[in-house]
N, C-alpha and C. Protein backbone atom coordinates (compact mmCIF):
# COMPACT_ATOMS: atom_id res chain seq x y z
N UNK A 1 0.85 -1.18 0.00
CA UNK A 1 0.00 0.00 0.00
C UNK A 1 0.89 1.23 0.00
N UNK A 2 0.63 2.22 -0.93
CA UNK A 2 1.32 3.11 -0.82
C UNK A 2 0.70 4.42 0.05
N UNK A 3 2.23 4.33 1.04
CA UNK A 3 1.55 6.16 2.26
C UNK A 3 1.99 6.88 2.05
N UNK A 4 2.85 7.81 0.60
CA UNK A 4 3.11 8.97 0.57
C UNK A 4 4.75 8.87 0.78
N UNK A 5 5.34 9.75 0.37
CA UNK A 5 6.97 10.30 0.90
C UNK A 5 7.73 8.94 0.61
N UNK A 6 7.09 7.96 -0.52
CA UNK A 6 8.13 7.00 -1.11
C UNK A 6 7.93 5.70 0.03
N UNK A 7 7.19 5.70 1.18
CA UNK A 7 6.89 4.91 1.71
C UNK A 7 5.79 3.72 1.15
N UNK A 8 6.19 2.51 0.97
CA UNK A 8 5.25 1.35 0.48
C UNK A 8 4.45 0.39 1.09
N UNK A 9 5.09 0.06 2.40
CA UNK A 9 4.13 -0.45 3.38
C UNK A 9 4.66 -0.01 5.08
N UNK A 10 4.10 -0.35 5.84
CA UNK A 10 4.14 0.46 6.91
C UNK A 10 5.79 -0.68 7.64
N UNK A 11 5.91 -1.41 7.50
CA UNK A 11 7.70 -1.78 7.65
C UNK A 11 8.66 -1.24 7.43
N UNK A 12 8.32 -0.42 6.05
CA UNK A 12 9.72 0.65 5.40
C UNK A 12 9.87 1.97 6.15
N UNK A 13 8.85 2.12 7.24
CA UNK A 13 8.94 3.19 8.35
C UNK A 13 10.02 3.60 8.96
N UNK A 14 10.78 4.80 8.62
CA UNK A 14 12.15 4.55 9.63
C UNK A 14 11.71 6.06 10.45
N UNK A 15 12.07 6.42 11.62
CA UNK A 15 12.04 7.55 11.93
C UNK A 15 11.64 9.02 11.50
N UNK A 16 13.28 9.19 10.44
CA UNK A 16 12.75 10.00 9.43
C UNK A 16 11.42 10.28 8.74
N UNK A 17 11.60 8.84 8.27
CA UNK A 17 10.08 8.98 6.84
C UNK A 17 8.58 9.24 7.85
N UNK A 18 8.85 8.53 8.91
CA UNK A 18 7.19 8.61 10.21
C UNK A 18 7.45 10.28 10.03
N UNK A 19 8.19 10.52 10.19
CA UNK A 19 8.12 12.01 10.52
C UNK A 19 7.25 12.94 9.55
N UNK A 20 7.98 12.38 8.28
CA UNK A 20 7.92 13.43 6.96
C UNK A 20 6.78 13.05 6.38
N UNK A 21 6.04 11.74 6.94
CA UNK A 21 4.85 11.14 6.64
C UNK A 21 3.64 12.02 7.50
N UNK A 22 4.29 12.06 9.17
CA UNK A 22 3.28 12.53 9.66
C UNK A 22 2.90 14.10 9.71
N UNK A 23 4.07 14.81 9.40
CA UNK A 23 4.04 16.13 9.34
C UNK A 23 3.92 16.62 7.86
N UNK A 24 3.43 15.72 7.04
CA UNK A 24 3.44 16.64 5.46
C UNK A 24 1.99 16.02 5.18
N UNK A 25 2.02 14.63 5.14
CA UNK A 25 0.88 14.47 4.45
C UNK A 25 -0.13 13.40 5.07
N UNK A 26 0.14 13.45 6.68
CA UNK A 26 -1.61 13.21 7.35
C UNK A 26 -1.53 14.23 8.26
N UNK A 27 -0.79 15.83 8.38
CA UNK A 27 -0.98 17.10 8.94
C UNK A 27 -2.51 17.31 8.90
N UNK A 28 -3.16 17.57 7.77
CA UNK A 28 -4.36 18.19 7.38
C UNK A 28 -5.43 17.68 8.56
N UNK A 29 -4.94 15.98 9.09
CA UNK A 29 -6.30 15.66 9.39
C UNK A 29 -5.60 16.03 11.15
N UNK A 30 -4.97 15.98 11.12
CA UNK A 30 -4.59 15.92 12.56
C UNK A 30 -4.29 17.27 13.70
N UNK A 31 -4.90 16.84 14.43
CA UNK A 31 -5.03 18.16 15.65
C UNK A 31 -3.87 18.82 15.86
N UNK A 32 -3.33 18.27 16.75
CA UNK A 32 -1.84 18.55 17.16
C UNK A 32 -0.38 18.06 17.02
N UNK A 33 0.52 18.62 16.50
CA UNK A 33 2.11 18.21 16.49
C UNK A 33 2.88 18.85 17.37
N UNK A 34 3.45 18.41 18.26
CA UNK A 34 3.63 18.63 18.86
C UNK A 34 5.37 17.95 18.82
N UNK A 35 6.67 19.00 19.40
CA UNK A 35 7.57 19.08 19.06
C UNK A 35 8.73 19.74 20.75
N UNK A 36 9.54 18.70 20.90
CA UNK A 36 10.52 19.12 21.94
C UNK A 36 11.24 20.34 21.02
N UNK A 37 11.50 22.17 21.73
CA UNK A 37 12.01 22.75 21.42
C UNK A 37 13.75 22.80 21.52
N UNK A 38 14.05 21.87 22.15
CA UNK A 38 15.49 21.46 22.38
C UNK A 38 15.80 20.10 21.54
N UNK A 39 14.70 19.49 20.70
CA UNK A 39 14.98 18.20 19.98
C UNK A 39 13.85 18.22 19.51
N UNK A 40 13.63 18.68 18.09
CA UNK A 40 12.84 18.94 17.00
C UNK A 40 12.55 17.67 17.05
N UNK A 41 13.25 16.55 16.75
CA UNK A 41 13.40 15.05 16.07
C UNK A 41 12.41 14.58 16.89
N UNK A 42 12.41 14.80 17.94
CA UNK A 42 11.27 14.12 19.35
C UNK A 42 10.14 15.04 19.19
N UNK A 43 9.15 14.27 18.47
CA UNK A 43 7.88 15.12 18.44
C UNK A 43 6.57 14.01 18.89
N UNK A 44 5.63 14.56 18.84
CA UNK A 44 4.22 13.67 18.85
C UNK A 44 3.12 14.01 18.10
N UNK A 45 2.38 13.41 17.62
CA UNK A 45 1.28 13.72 16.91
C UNK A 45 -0.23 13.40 17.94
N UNK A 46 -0.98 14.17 17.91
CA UNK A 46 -2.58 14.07 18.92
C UNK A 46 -3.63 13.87 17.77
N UNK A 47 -4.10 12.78 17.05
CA UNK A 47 -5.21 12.88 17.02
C UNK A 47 -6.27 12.59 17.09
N UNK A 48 -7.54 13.13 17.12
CA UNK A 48 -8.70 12.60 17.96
C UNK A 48 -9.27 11.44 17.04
N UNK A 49 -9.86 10.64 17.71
CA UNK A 49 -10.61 9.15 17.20
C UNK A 49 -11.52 9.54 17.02
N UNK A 50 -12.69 9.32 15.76
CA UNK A 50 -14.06 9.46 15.69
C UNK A 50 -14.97 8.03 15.71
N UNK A 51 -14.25 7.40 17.03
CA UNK A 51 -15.20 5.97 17.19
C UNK A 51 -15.47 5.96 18.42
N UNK A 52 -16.36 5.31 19.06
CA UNK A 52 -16.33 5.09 20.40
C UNK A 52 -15.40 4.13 21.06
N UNK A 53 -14.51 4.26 21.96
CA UNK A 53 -13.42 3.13 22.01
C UNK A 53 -13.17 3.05 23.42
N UNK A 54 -13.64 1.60 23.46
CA UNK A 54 -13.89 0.92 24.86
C UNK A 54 -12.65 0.05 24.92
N UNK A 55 -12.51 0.17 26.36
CA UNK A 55 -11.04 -0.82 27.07
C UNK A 55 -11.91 -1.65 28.08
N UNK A 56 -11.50 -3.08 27.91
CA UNK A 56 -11.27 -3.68 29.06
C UNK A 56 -10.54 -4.47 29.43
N UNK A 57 -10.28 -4.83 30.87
CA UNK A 57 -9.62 -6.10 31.00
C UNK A 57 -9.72 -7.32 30.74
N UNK A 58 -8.61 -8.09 30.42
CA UNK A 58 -9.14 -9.39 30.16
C UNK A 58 -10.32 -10.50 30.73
N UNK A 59 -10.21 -10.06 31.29
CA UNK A 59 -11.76 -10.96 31.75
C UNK A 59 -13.33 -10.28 31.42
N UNK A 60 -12.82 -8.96 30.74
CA UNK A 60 -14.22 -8.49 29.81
C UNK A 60 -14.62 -7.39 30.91
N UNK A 61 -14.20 -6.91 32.28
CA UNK A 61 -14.14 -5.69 32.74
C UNK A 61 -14.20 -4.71 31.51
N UNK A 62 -14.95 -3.67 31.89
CA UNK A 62 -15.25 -2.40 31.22
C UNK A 62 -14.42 -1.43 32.05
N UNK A 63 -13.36 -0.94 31.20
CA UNK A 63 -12.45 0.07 32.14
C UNK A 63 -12.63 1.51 32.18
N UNK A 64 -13.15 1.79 30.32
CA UNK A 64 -12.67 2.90 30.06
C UNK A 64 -13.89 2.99 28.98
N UNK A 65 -14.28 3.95 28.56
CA UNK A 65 -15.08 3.89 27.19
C UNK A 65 -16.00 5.49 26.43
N UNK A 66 -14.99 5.71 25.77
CA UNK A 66 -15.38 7.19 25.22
C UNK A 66 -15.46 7.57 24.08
N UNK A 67 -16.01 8.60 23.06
CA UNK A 67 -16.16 9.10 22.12
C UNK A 67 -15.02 9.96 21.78
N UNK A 68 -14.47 10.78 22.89
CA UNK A 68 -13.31 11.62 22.53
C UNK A 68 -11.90 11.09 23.33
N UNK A 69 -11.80 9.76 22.68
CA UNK A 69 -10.24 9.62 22.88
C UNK A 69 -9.19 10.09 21.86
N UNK A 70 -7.92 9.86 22.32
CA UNK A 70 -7.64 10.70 21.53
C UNK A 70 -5.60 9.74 21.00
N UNK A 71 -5.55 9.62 19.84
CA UNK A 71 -4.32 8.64 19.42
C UNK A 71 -2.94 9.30 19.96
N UNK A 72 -2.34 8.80 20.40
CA UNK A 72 -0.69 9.34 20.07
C UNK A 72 0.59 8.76 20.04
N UNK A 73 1.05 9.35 18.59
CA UNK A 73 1.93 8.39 18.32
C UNK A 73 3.32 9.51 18.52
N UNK A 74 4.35 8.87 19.03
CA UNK A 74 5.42 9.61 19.40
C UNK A 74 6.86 8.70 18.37
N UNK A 75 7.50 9.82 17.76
CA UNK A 75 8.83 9.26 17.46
C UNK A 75 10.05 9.82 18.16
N UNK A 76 11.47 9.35 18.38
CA UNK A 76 12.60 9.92 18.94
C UNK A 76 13.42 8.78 18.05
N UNK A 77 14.44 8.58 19.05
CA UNK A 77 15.11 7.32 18.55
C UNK A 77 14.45 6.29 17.83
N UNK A 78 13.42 6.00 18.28
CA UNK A 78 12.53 5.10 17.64
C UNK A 78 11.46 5.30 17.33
N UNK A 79 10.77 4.69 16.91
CA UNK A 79 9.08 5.12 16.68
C UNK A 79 8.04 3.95 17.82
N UNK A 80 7.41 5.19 18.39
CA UNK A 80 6.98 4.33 19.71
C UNK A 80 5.13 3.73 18.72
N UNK A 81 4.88 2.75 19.25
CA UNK A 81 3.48 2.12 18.98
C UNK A 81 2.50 3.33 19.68
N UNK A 82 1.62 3.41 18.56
CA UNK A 82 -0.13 4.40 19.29
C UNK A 82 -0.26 4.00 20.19
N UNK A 83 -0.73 5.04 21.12
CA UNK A 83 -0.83 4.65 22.33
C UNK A 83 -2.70 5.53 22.29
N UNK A 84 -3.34 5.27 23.13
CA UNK A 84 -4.38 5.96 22.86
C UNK A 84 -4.88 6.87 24.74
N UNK A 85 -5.47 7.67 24.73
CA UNK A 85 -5.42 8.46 25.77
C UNK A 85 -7.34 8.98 25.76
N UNK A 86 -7.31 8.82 27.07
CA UNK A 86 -8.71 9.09 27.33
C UNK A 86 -8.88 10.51 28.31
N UNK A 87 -9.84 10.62 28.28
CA UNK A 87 -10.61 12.19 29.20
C UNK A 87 -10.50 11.32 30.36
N UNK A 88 -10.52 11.91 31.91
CA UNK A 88 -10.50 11.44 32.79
C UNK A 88 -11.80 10.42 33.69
N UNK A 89 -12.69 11.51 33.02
CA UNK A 89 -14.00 11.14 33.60
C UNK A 89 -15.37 9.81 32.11
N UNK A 90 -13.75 9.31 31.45
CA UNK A 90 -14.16 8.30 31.40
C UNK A 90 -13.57 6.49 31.31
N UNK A 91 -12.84 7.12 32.32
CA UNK A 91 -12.32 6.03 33.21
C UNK A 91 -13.84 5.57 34.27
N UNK A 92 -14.27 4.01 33.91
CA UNK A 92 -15.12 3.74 34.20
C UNK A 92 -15.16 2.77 36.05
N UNK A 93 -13.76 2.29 36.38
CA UNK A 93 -13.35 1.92 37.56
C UNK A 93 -12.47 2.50 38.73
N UNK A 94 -12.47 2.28 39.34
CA UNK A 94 -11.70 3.13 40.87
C UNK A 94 -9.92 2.71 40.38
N UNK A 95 -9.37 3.54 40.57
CA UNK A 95 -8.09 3.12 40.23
C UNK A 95 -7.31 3.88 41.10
N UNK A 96 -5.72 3.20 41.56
CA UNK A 96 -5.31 3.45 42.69
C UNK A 96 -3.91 4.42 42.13
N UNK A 97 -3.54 5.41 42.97
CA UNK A 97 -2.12 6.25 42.41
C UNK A 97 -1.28 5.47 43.10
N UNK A 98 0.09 4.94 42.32
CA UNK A 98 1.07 4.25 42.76
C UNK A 98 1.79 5.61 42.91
N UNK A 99 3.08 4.92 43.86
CA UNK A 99 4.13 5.72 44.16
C UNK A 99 5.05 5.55 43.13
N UNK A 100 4.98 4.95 41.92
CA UNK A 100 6.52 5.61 41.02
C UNK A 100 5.90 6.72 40.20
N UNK A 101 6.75 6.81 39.30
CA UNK A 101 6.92 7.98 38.41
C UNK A 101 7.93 7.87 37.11
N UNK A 102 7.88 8.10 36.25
CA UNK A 102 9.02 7.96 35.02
C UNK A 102 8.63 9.58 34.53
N UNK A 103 9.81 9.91 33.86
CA UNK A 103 9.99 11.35 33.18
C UNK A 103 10.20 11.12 31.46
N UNK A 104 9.28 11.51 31.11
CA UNK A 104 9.73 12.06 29.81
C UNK A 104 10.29 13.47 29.07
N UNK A 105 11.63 13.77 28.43
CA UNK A 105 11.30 14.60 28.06
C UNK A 105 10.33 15.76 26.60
N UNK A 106 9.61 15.20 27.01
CA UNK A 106 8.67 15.54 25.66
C UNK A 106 7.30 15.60 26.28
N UNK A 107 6.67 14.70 27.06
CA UNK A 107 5.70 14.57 28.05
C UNK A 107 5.59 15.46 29.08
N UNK A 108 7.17 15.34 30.00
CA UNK A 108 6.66 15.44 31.61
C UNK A 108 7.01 14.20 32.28
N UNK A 109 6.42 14.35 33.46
CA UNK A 109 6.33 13.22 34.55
C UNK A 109 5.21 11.97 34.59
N UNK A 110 5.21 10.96 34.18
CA UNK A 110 4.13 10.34 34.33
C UNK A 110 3.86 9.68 35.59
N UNK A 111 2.66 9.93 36.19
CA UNK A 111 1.85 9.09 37.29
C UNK A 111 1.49 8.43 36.99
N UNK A 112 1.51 6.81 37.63
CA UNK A 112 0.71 5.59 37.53
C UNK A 112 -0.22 4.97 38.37
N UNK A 113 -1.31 4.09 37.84
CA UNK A 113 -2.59 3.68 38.42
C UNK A 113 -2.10 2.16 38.20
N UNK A 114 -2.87 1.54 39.02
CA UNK A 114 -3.58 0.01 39.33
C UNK A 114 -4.78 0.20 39.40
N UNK A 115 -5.07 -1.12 39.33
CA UNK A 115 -6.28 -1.69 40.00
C UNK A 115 -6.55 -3.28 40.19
N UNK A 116 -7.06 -3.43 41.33
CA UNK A 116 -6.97 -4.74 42.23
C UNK A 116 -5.98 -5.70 41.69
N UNK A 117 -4.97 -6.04 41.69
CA UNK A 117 -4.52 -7.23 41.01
C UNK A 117 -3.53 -7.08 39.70
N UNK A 118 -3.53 -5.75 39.28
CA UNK A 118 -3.04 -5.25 38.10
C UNK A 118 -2.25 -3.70 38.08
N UNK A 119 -0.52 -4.33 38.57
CA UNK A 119 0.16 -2.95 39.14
C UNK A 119 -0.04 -2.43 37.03
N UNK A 120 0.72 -0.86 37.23
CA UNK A 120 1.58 -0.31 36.32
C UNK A 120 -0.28 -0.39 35.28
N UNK A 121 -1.12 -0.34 35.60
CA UNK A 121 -2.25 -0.27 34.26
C UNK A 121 -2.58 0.58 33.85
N UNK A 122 -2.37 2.10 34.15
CA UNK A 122 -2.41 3.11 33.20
C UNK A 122 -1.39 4.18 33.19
N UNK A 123 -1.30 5.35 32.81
CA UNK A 123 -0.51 5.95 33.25
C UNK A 123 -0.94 7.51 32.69
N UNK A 124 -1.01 8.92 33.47
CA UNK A 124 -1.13 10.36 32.98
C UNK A 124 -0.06 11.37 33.20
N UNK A 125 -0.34 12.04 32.74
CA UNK A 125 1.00 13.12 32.58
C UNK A 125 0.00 14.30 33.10
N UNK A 126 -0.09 14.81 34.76
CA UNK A 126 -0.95 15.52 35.78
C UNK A 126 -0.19 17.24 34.99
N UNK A 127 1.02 17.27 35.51
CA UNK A 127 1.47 18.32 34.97
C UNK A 127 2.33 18.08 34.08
N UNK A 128 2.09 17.94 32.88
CA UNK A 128 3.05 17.95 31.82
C UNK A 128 3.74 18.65 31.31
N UNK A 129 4.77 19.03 30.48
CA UNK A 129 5.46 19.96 29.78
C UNK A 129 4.78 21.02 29.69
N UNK A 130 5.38 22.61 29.81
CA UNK A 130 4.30 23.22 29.02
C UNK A 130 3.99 23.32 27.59
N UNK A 131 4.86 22.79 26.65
CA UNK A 131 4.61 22.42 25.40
C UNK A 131 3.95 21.09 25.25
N UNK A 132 3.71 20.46 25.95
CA UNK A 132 2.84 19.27 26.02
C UNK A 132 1.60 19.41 26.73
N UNK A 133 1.00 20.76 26.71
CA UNK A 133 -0.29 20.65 27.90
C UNK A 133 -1.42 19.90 27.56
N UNK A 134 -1.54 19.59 26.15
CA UNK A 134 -2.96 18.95 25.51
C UNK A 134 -3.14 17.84 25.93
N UNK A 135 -2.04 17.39 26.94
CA UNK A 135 -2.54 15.84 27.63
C UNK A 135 -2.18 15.89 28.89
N UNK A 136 -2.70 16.98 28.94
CA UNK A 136 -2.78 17.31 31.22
C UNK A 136 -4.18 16.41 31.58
N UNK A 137 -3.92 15.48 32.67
CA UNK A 137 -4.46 14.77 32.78
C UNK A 137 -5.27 13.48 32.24
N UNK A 138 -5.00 13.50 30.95
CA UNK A 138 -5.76 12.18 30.05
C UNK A 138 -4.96 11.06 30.51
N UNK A 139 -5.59 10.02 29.97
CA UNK A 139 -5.16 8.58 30.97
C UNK A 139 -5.02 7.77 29.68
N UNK A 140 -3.84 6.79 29.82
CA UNK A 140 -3.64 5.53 28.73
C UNK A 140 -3.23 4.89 29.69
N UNK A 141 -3.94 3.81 28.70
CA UNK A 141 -3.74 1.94 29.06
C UNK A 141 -2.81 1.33 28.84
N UNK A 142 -1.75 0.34 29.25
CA UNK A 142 -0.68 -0.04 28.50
C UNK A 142 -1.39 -1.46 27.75
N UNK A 143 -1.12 -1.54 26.80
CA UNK A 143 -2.03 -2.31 25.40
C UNK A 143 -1.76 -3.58 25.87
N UNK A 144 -0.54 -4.27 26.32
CA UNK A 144 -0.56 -5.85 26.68
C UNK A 144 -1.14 -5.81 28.09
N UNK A 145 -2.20 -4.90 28.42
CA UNK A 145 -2.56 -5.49 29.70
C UNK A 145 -3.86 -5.43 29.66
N UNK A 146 -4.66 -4.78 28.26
CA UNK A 146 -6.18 -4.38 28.06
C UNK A 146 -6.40 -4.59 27.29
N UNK A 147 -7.39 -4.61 26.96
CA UNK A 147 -8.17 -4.87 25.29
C UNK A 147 -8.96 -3.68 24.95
N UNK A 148 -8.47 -3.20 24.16
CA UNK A 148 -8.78 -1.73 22.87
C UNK A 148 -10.03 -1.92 22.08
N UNK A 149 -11.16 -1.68 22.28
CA UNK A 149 -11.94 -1.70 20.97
C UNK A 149 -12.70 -0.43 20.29
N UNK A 150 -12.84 -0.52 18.90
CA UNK A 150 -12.93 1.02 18.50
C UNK A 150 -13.87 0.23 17.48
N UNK A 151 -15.17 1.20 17.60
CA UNK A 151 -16.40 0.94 17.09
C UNK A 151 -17.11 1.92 16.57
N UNK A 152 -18.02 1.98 15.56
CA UNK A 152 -18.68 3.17 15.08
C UNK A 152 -19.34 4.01 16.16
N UNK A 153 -19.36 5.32 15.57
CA UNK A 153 -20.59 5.89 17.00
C UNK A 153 -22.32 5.88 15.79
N UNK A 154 -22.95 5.15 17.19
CA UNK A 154 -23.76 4.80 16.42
C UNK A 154 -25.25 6.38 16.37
């Protein structure tokens, strides 16, 4: 399948080309780019989902489930996998604040949640960068621990 900027299928992806792919020619559809001013190369792209997209846990728990989530895909050294990010208030279970923390620089600080039985299951960026504010407070799932589903809005 061809995506533009000489790219043929989504394997021939290297850094660069995600870049020149995501900032030239799927710009139009997308909200935000977002860019470390000390490392151009480290950027992120925000954009919003027009499906309703429900998480749960493996055992078919309903975690999460909203209309305005929202994608983000980040490159640096590497090109990180979509990660997807929700509004707060639709986080559908009680979830607990752990005591670590990891730093990004491009993000901020991330805070992490559990719940019963399941350390490290989400994680938000409370005060983030100030060039990163568009995801003060939204919440993601880490993908091998939930199940993602994205469905028409009906």
């Amino acid at each position: 399948m061809f995506l533009g900027n000489g790219v043929t299928k989504s394997g021939d992806f290297t850094p660069a080309s995600l870049a020149k792919f995501l900032l030239n020619e799927w710009n139009e559809t997308m909200t935000i780019t977002v860019a470390r001013p000390d490392a151009p190369e480290h950027f992120m792209v925000l954009r919003p989902i027009n499906r309703r997209v429900v998480v749960r846990l493996p055992d078919g728990t309903k975690i999460a489930e909203s209309t305005k989530a929202t994608r983000l895909i980040e490159s640096a050294k590497s090109i990180y996998d979509p990660v997807v990010y929700f509004p707060r208030d639709a986080i559908t279970v009680e979830m607990t604040q752990q005591d670590n923390s990891t730093h990004c620089p491009l993000k901020g600080d991330a805070t992490y949640f559990s719940v019963p039985g399941i350390d490290n299951l989400a994680w938000s960026y409370e005060t983030p960068m100030p060039f990163s504010k568009e995801i003060t407070g939204l919440v993601a799932f880490y993908g091998d621990k939930v199940i993602v589903e994205e469905h028409p809005i009906a």
